[in-house]
C-alpha atoms as a PDB file:
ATOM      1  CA  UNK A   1     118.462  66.891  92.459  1.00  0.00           C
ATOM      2  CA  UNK A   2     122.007  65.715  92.112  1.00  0.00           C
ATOM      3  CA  UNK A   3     123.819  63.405  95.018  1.00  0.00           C
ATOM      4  CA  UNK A   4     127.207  62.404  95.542  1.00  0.00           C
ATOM      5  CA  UNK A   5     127.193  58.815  95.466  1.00  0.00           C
ATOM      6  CA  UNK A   6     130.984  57.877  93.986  1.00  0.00           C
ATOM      7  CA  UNK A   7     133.279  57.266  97.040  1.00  0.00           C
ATOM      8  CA  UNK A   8     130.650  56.339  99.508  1.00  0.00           C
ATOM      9  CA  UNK A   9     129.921  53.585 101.256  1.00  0.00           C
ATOM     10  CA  UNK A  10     126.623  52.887 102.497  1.00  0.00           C
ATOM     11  CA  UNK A  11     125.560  52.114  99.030  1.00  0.00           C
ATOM     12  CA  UNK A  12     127.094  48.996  99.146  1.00  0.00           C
ATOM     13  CA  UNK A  13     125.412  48.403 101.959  1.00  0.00           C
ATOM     14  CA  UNK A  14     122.082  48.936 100.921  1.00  0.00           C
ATOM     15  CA  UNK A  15     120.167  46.312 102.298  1.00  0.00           C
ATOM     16  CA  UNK A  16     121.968  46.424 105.678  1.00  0.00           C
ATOM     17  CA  UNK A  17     119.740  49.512 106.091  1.00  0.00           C
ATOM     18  CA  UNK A  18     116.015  50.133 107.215  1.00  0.00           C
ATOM     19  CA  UNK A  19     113.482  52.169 104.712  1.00  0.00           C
ATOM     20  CA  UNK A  20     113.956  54.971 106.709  1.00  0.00           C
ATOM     21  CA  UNK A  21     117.793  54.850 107.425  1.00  0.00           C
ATOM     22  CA  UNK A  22     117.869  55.094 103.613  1.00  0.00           C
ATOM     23  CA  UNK A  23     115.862  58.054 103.479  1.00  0.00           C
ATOM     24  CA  UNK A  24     118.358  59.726 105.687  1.00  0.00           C
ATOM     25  CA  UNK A  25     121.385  58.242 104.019  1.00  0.00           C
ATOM     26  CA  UNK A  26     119.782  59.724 100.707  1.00  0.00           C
ATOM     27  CA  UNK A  27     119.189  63.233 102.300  1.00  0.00           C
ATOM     28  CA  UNK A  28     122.576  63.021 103.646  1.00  0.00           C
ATOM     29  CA  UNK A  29     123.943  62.512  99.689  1.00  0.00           C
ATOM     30  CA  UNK A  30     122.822  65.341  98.404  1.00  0.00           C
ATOM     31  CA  UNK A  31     125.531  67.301  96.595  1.00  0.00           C
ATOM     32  CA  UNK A  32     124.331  70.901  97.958  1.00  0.00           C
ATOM     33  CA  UNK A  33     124.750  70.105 101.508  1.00  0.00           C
ATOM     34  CA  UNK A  34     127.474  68.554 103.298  1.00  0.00           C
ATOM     35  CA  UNK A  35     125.931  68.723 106.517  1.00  0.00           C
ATOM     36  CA  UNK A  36     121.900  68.986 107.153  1.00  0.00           C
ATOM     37  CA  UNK A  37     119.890  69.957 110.047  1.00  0.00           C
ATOM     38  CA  UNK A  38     117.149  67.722 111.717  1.00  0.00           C
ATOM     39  CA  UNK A  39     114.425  70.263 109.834  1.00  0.00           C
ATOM     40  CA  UNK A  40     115.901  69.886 106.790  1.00  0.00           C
ATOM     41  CA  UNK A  41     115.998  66.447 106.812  1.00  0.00           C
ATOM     42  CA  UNK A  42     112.550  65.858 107.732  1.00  0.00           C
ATOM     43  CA  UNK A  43     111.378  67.616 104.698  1.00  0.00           C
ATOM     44  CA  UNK A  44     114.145  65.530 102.467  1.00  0.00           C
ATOM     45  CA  UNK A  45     112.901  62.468 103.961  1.00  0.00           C
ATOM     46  CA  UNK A  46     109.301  62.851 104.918  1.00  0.00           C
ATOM     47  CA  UNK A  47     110.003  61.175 108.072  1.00  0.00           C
ATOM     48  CA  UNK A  48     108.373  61.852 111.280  1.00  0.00           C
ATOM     49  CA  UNK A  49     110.273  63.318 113.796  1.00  0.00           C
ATOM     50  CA  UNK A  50     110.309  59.862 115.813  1.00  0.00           C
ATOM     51  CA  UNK A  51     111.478  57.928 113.303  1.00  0.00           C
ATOM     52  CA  UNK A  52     114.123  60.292 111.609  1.00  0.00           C
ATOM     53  CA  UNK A  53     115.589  59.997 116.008  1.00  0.00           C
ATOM     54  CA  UNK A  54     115.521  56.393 115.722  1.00  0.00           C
ATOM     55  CA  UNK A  55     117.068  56.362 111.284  1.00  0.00           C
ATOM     56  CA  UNK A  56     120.225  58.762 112.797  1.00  0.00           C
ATOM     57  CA  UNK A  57     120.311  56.909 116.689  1.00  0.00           C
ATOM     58  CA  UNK A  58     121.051  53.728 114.247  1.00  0.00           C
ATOM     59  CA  UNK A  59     123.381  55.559 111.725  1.00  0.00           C
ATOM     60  CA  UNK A  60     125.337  57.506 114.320  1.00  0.00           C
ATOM     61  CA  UNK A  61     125.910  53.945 116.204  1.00  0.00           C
ATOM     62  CA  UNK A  62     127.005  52.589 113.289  1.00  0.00           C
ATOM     63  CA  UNK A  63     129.370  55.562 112.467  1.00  0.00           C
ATOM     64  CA  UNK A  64     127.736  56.315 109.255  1.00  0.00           C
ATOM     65  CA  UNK A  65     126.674  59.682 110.200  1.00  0.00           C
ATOM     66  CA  UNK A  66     128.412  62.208 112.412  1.00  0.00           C
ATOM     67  CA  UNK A  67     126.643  64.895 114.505  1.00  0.00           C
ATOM     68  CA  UNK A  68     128.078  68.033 114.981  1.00  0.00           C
ATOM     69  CA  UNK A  69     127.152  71.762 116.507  1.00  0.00           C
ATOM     70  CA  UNK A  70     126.342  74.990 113.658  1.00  0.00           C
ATOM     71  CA  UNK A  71     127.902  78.177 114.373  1.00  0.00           C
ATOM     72  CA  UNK A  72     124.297  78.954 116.138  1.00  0.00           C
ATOM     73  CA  UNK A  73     124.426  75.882 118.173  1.00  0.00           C
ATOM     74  CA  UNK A  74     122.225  73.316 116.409  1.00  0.00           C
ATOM     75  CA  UNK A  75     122.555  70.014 115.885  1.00  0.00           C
ATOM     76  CA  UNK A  76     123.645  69.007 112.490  1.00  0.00           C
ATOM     77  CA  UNK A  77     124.523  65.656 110.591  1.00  0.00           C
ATOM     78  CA  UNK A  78     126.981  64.002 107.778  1.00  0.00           C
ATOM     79  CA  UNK A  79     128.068  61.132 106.230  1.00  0.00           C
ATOM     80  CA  UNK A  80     130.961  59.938 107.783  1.00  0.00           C
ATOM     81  CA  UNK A  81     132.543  59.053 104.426  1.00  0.00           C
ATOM     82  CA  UNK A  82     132.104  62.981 103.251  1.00  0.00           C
ATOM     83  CA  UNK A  83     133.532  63.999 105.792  1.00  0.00           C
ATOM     84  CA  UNK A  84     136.734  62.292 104.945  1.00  0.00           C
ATOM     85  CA  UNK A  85     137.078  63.288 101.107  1.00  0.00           C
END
């Protein structure tokens, strides 16, 4: 697996984050994907469903991660700082 770490800036914020909001935050770095879907990023993250709500509730008030609607409607999620590259 590769990630995209350069330019980002929850890194240097690591400890400011849970266990699981890392998880995410890791998923989210991923150089393949710019933007995941909940079901792909329980299997990145091995997260429940409960907790991988309450890891992107937390990011998303934070403004780390952005949610957005697929072209079929489903909820998907970025980094913030990808988004602006």
């Amino acid at each position: 697996m590769s990630y995209v770490l350069e330019n980002l800036s929850w890194p240097k914020q690591l400890t400011r984050w849970t266990d699981e909001q890392q998880k995410v935050l890791i998923a989210l770095s991923h150089d393949r994907w710019r933007w995941r879907t909940k079901e792909g990023l329980l299997g990145a993250t091995g997260l429940d469903r409960h907790a991988l709500d309450e890891a992107l509730a937390g990011l998303i008030q934070e403004g780390v991660v952005r949610p957005s609607l697929s072209r079929s409607g489903d909820l998907i999620y970025a980094l913030a700082d990808r988004l602006e590259e």
